[in-house]
Every structure is written in structure tokens, then in C-alpha cells.
Protein backbone atom coordinates (compact mmCIF):
# COMPACT_ATOMS: atom_id res chain seq x y z
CA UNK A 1 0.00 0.00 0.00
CA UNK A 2 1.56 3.22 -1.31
CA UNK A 3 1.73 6.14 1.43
CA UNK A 4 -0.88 9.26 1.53
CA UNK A 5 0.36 11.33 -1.00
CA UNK A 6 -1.62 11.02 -4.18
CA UNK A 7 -0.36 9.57 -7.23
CA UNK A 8 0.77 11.85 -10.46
CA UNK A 9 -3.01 10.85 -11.93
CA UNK A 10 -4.80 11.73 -8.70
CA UNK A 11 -8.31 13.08 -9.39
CA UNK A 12 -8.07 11.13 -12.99
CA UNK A 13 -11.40 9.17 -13.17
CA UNK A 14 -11.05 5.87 -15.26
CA UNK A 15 -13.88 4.10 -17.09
CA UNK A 16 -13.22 0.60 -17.98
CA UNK A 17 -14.77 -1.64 -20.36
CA UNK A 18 -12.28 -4.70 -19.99
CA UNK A 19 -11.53 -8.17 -20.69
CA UNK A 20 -9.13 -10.61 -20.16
CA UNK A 21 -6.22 -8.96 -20.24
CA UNK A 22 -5.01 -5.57 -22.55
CA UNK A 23 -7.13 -3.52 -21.46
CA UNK A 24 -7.09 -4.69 -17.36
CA UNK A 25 -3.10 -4.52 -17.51
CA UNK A 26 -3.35 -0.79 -19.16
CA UNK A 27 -6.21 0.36 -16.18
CA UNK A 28 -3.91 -1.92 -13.56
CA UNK A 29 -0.93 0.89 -14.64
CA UNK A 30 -3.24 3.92 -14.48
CA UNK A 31 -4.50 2.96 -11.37
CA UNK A 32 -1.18 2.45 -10.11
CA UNK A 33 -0.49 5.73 -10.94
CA UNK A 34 -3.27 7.24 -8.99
CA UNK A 35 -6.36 7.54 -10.83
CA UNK A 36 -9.88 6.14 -9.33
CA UNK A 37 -10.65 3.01 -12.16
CA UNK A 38 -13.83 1.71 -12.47
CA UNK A 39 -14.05 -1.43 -13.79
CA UNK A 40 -17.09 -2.34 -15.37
CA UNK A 41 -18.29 -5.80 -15.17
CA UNK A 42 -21.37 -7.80 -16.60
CA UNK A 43 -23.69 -9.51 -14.32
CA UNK A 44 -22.16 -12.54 -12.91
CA UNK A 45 -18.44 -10.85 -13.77
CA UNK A 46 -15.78 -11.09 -15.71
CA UNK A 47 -15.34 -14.36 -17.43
CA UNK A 48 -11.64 -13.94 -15.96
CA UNK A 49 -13.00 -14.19 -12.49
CA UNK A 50 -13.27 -17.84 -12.94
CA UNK A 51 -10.47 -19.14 -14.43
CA UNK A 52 -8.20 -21.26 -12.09
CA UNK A 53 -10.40 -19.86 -9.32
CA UNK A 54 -10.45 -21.90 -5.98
CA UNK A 55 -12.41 -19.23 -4.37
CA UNK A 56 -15.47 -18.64 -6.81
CA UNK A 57 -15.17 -15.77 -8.84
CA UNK A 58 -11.80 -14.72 -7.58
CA UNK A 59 -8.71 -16.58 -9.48
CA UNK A 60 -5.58 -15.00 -9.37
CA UNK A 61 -5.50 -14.09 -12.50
CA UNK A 62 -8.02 -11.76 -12.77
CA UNK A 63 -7.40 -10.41 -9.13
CA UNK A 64 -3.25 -9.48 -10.56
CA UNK A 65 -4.65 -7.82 -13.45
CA UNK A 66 -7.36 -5.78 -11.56
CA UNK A 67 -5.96 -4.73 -8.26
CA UNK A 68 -6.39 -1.09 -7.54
CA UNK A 69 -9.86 -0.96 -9.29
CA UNK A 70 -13.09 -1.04 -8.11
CA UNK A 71 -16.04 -2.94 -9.52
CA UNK A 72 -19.52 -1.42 -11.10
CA UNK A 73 -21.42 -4.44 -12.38
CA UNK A 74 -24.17 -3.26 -15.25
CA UNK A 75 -25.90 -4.90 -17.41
CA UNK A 76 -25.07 -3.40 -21.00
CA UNK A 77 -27.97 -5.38 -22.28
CA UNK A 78 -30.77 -3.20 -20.87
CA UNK A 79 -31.53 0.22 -22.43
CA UNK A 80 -30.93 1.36 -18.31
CA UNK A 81 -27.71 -0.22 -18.35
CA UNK A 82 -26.59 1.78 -21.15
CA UNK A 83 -28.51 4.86 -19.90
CA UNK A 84 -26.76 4.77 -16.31
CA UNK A 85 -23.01 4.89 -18.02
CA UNK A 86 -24.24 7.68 -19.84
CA UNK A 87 -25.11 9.32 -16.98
CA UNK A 88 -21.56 8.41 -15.47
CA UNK A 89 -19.39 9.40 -18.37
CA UNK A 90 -19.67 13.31 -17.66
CA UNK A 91 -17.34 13.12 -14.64
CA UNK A 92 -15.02 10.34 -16.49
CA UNK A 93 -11.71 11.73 -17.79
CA UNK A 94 -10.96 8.52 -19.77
CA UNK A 95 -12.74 5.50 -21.37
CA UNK A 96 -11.14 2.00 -22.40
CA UNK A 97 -12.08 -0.72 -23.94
CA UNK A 98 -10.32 -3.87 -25.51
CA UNK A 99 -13.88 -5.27 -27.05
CA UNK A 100 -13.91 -7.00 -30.90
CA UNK A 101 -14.43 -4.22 -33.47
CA UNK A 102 -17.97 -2.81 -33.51
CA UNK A 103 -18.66 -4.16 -30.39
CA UNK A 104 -18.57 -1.10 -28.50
CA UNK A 105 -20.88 0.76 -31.21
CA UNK A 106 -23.41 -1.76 -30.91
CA UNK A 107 -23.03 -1.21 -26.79
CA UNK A 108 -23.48 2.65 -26.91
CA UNK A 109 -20.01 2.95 -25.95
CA UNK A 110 -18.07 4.31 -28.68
CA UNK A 111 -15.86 7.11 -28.72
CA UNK A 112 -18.28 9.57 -31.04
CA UNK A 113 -21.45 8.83 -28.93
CA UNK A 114 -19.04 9.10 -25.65
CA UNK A 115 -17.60 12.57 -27.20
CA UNK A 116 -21.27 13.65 -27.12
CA UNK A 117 -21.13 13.47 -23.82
CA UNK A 118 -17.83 14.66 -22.75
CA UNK A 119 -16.49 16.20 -25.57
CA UNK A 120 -12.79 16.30 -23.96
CA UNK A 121 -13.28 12.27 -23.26
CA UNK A 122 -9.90 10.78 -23.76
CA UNK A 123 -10.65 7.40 -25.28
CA UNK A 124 -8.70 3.97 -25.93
CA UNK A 125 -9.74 0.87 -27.80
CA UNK A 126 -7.43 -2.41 -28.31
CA UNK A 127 -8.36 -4.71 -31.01
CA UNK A 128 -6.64 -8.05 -32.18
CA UNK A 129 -5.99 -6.64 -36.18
CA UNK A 130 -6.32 -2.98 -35.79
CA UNK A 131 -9.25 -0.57 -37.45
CA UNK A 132 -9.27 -1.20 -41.24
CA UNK A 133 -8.17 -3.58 -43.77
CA UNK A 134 -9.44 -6.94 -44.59
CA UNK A 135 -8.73 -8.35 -41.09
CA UNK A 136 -10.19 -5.52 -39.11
CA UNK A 137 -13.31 -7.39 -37.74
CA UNK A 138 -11.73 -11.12 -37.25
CA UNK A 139 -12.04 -11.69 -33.30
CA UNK A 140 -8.41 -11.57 -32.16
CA UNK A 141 -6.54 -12.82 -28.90
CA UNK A 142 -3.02 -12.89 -27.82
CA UNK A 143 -2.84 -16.36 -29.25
CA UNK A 144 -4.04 -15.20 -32.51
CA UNK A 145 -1.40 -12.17 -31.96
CA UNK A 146 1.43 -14.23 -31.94
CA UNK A 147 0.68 -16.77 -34.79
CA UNK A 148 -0.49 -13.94 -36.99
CA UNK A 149 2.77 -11.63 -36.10
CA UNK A 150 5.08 -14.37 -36.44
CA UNK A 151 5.83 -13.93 -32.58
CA UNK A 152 4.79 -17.70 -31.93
CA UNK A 153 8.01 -19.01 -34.10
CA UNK A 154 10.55 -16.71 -32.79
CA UNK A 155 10.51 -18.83 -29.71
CA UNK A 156 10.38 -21.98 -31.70
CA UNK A 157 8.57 -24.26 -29.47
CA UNK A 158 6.27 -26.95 -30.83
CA UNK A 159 4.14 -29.28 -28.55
CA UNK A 160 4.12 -32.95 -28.19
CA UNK A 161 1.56 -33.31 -31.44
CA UNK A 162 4.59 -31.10 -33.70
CA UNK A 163 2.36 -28.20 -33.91
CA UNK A 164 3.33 -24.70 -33.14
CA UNK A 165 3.10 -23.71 -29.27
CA UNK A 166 2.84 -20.40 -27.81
CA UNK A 167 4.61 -18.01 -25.89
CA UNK A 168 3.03 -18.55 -22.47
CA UNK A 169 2.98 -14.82 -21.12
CA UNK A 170 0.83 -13.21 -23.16
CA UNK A 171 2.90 -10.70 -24.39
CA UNK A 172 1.19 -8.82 -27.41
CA UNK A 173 -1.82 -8.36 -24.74
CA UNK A 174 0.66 -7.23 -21.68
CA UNK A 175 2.85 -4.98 -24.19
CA UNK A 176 -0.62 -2.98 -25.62
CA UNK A 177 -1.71 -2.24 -22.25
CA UNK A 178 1.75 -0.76 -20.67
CA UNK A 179 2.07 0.99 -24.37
CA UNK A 180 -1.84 2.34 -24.08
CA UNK A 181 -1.02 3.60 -20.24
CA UNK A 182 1.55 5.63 -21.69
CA UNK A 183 -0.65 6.72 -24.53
CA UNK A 184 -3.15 8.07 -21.95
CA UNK A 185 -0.88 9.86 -20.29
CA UNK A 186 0.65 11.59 -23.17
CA UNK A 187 -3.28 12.54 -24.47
CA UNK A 188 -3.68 14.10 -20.40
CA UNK A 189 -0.95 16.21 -21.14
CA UNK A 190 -2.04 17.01 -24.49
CA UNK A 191 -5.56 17.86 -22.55
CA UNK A 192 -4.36 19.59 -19.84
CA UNK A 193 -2.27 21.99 -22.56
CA UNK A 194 -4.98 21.96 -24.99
CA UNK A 195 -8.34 21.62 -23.61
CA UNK A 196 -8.86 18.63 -26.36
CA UNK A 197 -9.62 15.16 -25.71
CA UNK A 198 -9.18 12.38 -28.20
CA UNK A 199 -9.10 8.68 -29.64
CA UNK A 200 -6.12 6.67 -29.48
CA UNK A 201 -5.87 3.08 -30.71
CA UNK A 202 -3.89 -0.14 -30.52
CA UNK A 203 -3.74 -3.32 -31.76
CA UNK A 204 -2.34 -7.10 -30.61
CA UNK A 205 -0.79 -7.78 -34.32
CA UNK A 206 0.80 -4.22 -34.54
CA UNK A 207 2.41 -5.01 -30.99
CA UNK A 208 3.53 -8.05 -31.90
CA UNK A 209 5.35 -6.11 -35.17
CA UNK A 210 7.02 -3.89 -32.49
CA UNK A 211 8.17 -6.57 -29.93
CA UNK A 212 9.75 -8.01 -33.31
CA UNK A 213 10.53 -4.67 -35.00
CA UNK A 214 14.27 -5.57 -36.47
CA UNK A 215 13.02 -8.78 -37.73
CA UNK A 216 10.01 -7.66 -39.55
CA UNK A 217 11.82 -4.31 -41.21
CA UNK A 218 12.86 -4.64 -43.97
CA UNK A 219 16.57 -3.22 -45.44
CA UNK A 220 18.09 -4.39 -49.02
CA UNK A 221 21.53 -4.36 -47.82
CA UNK A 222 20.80 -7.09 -45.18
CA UNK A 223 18.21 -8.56 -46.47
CA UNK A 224 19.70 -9.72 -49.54
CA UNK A 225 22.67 -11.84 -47.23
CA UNK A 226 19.88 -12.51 -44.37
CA UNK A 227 16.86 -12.57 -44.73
CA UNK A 228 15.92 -13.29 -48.78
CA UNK A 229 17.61 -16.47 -48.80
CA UNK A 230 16.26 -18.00 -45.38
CA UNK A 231 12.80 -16.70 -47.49
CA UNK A 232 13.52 -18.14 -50.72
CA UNK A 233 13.85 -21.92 -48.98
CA UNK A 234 10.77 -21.14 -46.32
CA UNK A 235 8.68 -20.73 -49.97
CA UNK A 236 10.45 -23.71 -51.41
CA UNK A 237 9.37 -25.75 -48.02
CA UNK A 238 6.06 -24.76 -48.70
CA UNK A 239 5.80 -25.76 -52.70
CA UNK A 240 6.41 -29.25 -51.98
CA UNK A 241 4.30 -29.77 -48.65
CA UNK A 242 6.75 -29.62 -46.15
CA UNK A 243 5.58 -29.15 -42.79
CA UNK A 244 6.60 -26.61 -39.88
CA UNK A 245 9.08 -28.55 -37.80
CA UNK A 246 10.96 -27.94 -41.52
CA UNK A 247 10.43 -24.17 -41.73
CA UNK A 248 12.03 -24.22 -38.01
CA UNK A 249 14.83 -26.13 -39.12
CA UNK A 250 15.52 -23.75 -42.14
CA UNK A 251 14.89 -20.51 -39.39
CA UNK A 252 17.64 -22.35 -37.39
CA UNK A 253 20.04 -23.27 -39.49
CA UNK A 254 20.16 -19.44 -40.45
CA UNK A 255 20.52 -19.22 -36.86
CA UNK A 256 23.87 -20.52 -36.80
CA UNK A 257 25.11 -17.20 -37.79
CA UNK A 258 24.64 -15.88 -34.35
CA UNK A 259 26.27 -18.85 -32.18
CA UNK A 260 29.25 -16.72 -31.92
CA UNK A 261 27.03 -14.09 -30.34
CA UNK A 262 25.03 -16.28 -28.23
CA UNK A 263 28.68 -17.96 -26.49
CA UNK A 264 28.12 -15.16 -24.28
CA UNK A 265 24.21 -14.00 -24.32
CA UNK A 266 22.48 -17.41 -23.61
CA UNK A 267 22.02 -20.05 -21.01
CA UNK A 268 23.45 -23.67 -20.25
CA UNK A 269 22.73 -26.07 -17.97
CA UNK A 270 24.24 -26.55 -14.99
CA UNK A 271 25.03 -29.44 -12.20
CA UNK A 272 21.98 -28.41 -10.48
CA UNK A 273 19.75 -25.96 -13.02
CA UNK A 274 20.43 -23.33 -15.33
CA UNK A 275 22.76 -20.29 -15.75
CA UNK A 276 22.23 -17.34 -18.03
CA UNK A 277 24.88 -14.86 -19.22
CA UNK A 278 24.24 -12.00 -20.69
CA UNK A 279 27.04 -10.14 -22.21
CA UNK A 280 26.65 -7.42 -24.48
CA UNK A 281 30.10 -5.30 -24.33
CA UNK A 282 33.38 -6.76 -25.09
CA UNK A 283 34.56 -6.10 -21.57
CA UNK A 284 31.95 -8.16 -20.10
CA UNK A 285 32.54 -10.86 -23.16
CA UNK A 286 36.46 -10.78 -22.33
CA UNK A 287 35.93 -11.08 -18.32
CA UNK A 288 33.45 -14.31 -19.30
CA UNK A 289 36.07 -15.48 -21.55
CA UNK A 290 38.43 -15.66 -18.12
CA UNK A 291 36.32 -17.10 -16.13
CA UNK A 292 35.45 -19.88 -18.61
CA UNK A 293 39.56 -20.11 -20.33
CA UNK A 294 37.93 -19.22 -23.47
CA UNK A 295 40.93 -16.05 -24.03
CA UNK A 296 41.34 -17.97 -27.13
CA UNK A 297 38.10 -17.19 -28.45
CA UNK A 298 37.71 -14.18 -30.60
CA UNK A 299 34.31 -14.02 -32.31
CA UNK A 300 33.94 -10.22 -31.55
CA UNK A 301 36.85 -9.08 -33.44
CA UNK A 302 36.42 -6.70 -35.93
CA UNK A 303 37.77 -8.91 -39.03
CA UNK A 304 35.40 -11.82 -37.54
CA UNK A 305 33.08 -13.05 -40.78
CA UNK A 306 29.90 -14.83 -38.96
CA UNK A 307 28.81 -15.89 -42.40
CA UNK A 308 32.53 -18.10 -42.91
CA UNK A 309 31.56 -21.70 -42.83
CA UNK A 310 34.47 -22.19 -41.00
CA UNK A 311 33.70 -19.47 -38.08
CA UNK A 312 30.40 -21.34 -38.14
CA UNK A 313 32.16 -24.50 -36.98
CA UNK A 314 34.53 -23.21 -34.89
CA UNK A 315 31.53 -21.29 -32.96
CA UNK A 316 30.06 -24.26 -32.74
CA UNK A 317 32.89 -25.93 -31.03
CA UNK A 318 33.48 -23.42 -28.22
CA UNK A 319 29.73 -24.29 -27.86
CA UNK A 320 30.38 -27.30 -27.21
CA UNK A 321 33.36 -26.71 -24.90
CA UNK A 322 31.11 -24.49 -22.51
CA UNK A 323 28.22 -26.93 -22.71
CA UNK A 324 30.44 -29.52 -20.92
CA UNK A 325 31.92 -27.16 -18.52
CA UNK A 326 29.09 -25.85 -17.28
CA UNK A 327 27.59 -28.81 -16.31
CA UNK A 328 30.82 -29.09 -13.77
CA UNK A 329 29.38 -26.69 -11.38
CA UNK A 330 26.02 -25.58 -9.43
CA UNK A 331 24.42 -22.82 -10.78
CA UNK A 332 25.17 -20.90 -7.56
CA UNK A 333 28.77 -21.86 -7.72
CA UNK A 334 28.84 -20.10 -11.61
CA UNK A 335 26.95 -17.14 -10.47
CA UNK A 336 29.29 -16.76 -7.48
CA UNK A 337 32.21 -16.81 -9.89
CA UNK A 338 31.13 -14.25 -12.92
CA UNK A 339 29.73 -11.94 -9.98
CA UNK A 340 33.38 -12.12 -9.15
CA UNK A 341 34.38 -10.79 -12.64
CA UNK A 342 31.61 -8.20 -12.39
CA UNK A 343 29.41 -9.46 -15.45
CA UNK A 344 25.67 -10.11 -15.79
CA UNK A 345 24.37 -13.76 -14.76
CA UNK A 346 21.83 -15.08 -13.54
CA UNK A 347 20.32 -18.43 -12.18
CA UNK A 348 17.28 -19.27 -13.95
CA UNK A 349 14.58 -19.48 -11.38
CA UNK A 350 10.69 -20.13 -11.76
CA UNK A 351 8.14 -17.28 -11.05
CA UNK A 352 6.69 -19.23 -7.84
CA UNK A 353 9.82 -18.37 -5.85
CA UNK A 354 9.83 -14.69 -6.40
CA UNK A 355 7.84 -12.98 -4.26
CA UNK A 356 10.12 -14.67 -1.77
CA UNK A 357 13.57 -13.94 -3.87
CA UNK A 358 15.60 -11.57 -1.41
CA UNK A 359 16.16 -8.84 -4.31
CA UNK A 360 12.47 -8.72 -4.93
CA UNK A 361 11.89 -8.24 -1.44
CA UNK A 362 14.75 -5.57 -0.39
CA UNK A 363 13.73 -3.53 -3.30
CA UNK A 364 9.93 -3.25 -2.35
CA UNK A 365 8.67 -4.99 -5.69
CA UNK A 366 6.61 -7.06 -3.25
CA UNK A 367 3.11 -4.98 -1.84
CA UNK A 368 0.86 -6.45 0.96
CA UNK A 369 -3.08 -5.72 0.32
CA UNK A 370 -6.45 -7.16 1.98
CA UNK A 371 -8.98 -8.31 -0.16
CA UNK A 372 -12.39 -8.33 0.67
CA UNK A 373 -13.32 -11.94 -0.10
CA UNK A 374 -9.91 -13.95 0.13
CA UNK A 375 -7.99 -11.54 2.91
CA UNK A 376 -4.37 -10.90 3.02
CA UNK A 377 -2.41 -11.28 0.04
CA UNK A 378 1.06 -10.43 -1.31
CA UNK A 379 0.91 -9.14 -5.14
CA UNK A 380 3.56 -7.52 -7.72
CA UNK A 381 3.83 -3.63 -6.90
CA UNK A 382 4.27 -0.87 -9.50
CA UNK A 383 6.24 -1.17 -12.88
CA UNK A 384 7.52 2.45 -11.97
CA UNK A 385 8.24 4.69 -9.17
CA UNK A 386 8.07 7.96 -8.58
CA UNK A 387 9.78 10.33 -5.72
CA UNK A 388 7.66 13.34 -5.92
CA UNK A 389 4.19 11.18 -6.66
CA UNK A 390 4.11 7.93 -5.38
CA UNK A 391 2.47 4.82 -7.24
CA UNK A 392 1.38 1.12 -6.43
CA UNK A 393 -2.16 -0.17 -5.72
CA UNK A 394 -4.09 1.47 -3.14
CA UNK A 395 -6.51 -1.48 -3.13
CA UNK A 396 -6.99 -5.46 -4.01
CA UNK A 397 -9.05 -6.24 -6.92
CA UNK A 398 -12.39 -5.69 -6.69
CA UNK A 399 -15.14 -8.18 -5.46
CA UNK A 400 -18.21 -8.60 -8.12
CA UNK A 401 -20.01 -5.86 -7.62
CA UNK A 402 -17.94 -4.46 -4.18
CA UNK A 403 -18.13 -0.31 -5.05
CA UNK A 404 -21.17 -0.02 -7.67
CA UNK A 405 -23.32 1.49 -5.07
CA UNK A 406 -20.68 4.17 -3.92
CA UNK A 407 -19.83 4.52 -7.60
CA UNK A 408 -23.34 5.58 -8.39
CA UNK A 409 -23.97 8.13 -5.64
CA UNK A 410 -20.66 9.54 -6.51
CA UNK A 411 -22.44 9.98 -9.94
CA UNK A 412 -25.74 11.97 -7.99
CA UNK A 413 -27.93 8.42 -8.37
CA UNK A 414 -30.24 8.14 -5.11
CA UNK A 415 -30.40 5.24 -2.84
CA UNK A 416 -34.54 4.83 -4.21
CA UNK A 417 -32.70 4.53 -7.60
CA UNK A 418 -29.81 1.98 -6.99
CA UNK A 419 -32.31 -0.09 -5.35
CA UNK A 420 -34.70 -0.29 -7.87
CA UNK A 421 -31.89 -0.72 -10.58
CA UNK A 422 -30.87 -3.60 -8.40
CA UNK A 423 -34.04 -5.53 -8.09
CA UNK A 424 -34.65 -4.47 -12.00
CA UNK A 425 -31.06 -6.79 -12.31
CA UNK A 426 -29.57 -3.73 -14.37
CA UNK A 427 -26.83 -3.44 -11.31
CA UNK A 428 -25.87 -5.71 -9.04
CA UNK A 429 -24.22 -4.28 -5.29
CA UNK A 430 -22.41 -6.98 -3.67
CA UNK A 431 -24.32 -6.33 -0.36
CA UNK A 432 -27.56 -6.79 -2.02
CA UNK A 433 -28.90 -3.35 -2.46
């Protein structure tokens, strides 16, 4: 729990129309940087709310990507449903929504019937292909994202039946919300100079072309020793029926050109796990090459040729070499001895242990909260902070339904009216109204 001083988007009011997870990761940054979100769920929640869920209704999914919020359940079906956010959106700075294209036209909550309104509404939508072209109205997810984008075979991973597999952190979703935070931001300054709201947009596939931006670019100089000919045999693959494991073997074999760089930038196996380096200078390359008796290894001098079959093999052989040696150590004992030489390393550990990692700890990425249905609980904190304007969540995720009755008498709605709009089943108050 951050301290009493208000955020840098204190007295920014947040309306959220959110699913899964774009647009909750985008309102879980805003809200960490002070401004009141309002989530806005259908009756019976978020479908998020149940997945993995041993509690009902409150996995941990759904409460890490909506902590800080609070909950107005309204049903967008009823002509009242859409009437009441209406009657909200006057004293709501900004509007998101991740929903499939036309979606939020069909709901009433577009930006130009919103701008009616509040004509300085800032407003955000996230879709899976973007706003026009052929693909514009296909339902997207981060899944989708990544197969589209070509994200799903930079990784390379195929599952037991030889099909493609995904990244597991959905990253095309996670990278469109942090990018449409700072979006927002950027239109409140606009605003705040300007007096003018306005529209801003993002999509999972043009994400995914960003998270992969030297890769999908394209350049004639390097293309023509790169990139054509890996092309020219992907199309020949696919002429004569071959199947995907061979496009990843022709995508790796072009990979060879980088073993020299990845001596130093990649993990091996230890005694007891995994190690990591990640050297990106020659200093740090030449202080691995000491610890390792690799001095003989010069892959990062200037008249080094990556593309010399014999480089190639000789790469390949100091690959080898390191392979072996790590596997004479622990992982701790390797860390212990490139700390030593002042380069970066790493153990590779698994996320389960973090919140108890000592770093994570001493550095405060760790926040306690209390939840209203499941009690204490220990989440992530803040991406960024701040010295002047402090961020992190001020609250847990929001029970179904916890703040819609507060949320509507902040918005001049009597107690008669929430009542009736209860029993009606328009809103639902977690207390029962």
C-alpha cells in the first residue's frame, strides 16, 4: 500500500470496459499511478474471475490484473444499463475498452457517442488486427497475436503433437496495455495543454510487429545476405508440402550465424539448473572469456566473418566446450564466480519463488493488500516509481459488484434509484442493495 500522498493521476477518473487482459493490464498501470478506475463488469463478472479460481469468482489471474480498481457491475444489455453509463461518463476523464471491433458501437459505448457526452473524453480501444483492412473485424486474442505476427516461431517451441506452441505470457496483450497507459498519459498532457480530448488506438498484431521490430523491417543491404535467402527456402518448403518442424529447421540453421554471439548471451545447464549470461560489451565478453579459459576465443573481433563456414564451426565448437563445462558446477557456484568478474548472470529461477527472492523483497517490488473476499495477500507492486508522486495499488481487486453502489452516488444516483436498478437486475451491489 503506497503512502498518503496522491499519485501523479490523482483526481483522474477511469472508465473501464475490460476483458481478459489488454485492457485490465493498461487500467492496472493507471491505477497504479493514482487515478480512481472503475471497472465495469457484466452480471455474474468477468469471465476472468473464474479461471483457475479456488475461491469462486476470484482466481488470481483476474485479481493481478485488476488490483487497484473497483467494480460497477451493469448490465449493458438493458436500455438502463446503457442509460446509467451515460449518466456516469460526464465526470469520467478517460474510457477503455479492448472489445472485438464494432462491439462497442453496438453497446453505446463508442468514442463519437461518448464525445457527445464529454467532448474532452480521452478514449482507448485495443483490437486483435487494428481498425481497417481486410482483417479488421476477425475476433483476435493474444494467441491469434502471436501466430499472426510471427511472434509464436521466434521462440520456436512446438508441442508434443509437432504443432506450433505459444509463448506462455501473453505478451502482445501485456505490451498494448503498458504501451496504451503511456498513450493516456501523453493525451492528459495534451488535454491539460490543450483543452482537447481524443481517440487513441492499438492493436495485438501491430504489438507483436514492435516486440519483433528488427526482424520484420525490412533493409536491401541485409536482407539480400539474411533474410531473402532463409525466405527463398521457407517458400520452397512450402511448394512441396513440407511441414513446420521444416520451416524451423531452415529458421535455425540461419541461426547458426549468431552462435558466436550467443557464447556469451544465452544459457546452459548446470550441475543443479540453469545459468544465463548476458554479455553485451566486449569487456563483459572478455571477463566471461576468463572465467570460462575461453581467451582464445575471438568471435567479436572486428575482421570476424559470422557468415565463414568455417567461423560457423569453430563457434560451434566453443559451444560445445562451454556446454560440458558448465555442467561441472552448481548454478550458484557459476553465479558466485562471474559476480566475481563483475558481469551479468543469472540463475534461472521459476516465477513461484519470487515474491520470496531476497532482491524482490529488499527492493519493495513485493506490496501487501487485503482483499475483501480472500484476505491478506502479497501481489507484484508498481512497474515504476516515482519520488515526488508515489504509485502502487491502493486497493486489491475488486469483489463482483464491491463499489457499484458508492460509484453511483458519486455519480448523484439516489439510494430509491440503486435499489430499484438492483431488483430491475440492471446493477448488481455486492451487499444486495
Amino acid at each position: 500500500m503506497t503512502n498518503g500522498a496522491g499519485g501523479p493521476l490523482d483526481g483522474v477518473r477511469v472508465l473501464e470496459f475490460s476483458q481478459i487482459v489488454a485492457a485490465p493490464v493498461c487500467g492496472v498501470q493507471l491505477a497504479d499511478l493514482g487515478a480512481d478506475v472503475i471497472k465495469v463488469e457484466p452480471p455474474g463478472g468477468e469471465q476472468t474471475r473464474r479461471s483457475g479460481a479456488v475461491v469462486p469468482l476470484e482466481g488470481k489471474g483476474y485479481q493481478a490484473l485488476n488490483r487497484g480498481k473497483r467494480s460497477l457491475v451493469v448490465n449493458m444489455q438493458d436500455p438502463r444499463g446503457r442509460a446509467l453509463i451515460h449518466r456516469i461518463v460526464p465526470g469520467v476523464d478517460v474510457v477503455t475498452t479492448n472489445y472485438r471491433l464494432g462491439v462497442a458501437e453496438r453497446m453505446g459505448i463508442d468514442y463519437e457517442t461518448l464525445r457527445q457526452i464529454r467532448p474532452d473524453v480521452i478514449y482507448w480501444q485495443n483490437t486483435g488486427f487494428g481498425e481497417s483492412g481486410p482483417e479488421a473485424f476477425r475476433a483476435g486474442s493474444d494467441i491469434v497475436a502471436q501466430a499472426y505476427s510471427g511472434l509464436m516461431v521466434t521462440d520456436a517451441k512446438m508441442n508434443d503433437d509437432g504443432a506450433p506452441d505459444l509463448i506462455a505470457s501473453p505478451i502482445a496483450d501485456i505490451a498494448s496495455g503498458i504501451a496504451a497507459a503511456m498513450g493516456i498519459c501523453a493525451a492528459l498532457y495534451h488535454r491539460a495543454l490543450t483543452g482537447e480530448g481524443q481517440r487513441l488506438s492499438t492493436s495485438l498484431l501491430r504489438t507483436g510487429l514492435v516486440l519483433q521490430a528488427g526482424t520484420v523491417m525490412r533493409e536491401p543491404v541485409h536482407d539480400t545476405v539474411l533474410r531473402d535467402p532463409l525466405m527463398e527456402e521457407i517458400r520452397q518448403i512450402r511448394a512441396t508440402g513440407g511441414d513446420y518442424e521444416e520451416i524451423l529447421e531452415a529458421r535455425r540453421r540461419r541461426a547458426s550465424l549468431r552462435t558466436s554471439f550467443r557464447l556469451y548471451y544465452g544459457a546452459y545447464r548446470a550441475k543443479d539448473g540453469a545459468v544465463v549470461l548476458g554479455a553485451l560489451t566486449k569487456a563483459n565478453r572478455d571477463a566471461m572469456r576468463r572465467v570460462l579459459g575461453g581467451e582464445d576465443e575471438h568471435s567479436d573481433d572486428p575482421s570476424y566473418d559470422a557468415l565463414d563456414p568455417a567461423n560457423q564451426a569453430v563457434a560451434e565448437q566453443w559451444k560445445q566446450r562451454y556446454r560440458d563445462l558448465f555442467l561441472t558446477r552448481t548454478a550458484a557456484e557459476w553465479v558466485e564466480a562471474f559476480d566475481r568478474a563483475g558481469v551479468p548472470v543469472s540463475p534461472v529461477q521459476v516465477p513461484e519463488e519470487l515474491a520470496d527472492d531476497h532482491q524482490v523483497l529488499a527492493d519493495g517490488m513485493i506490496v501487501e493488500l487485503e482483499h475483501a473476499v480472500t484476505g491478506p495477500q502479497r501481489v507484484v507492486g508498481p512497474v515504476v516509481l516515482m519520488s515526488r508522486t508515489p504509485t502502487g495499488p491502493r486497493r486489491a481487486a475488486p469483489a463482483l459488484g464491491q463499489h457499484t453502489r458508492e460509484i453511483l452516488c458519486d455519480a448523484g444516483f439516489d439510494g430509491g434509484e440503486i435499489a430499484d436498478l438492483h431488483h430491475a437486475g440492471v446493477v448488481y451491489e455486492r451487499d444486495g442493495g
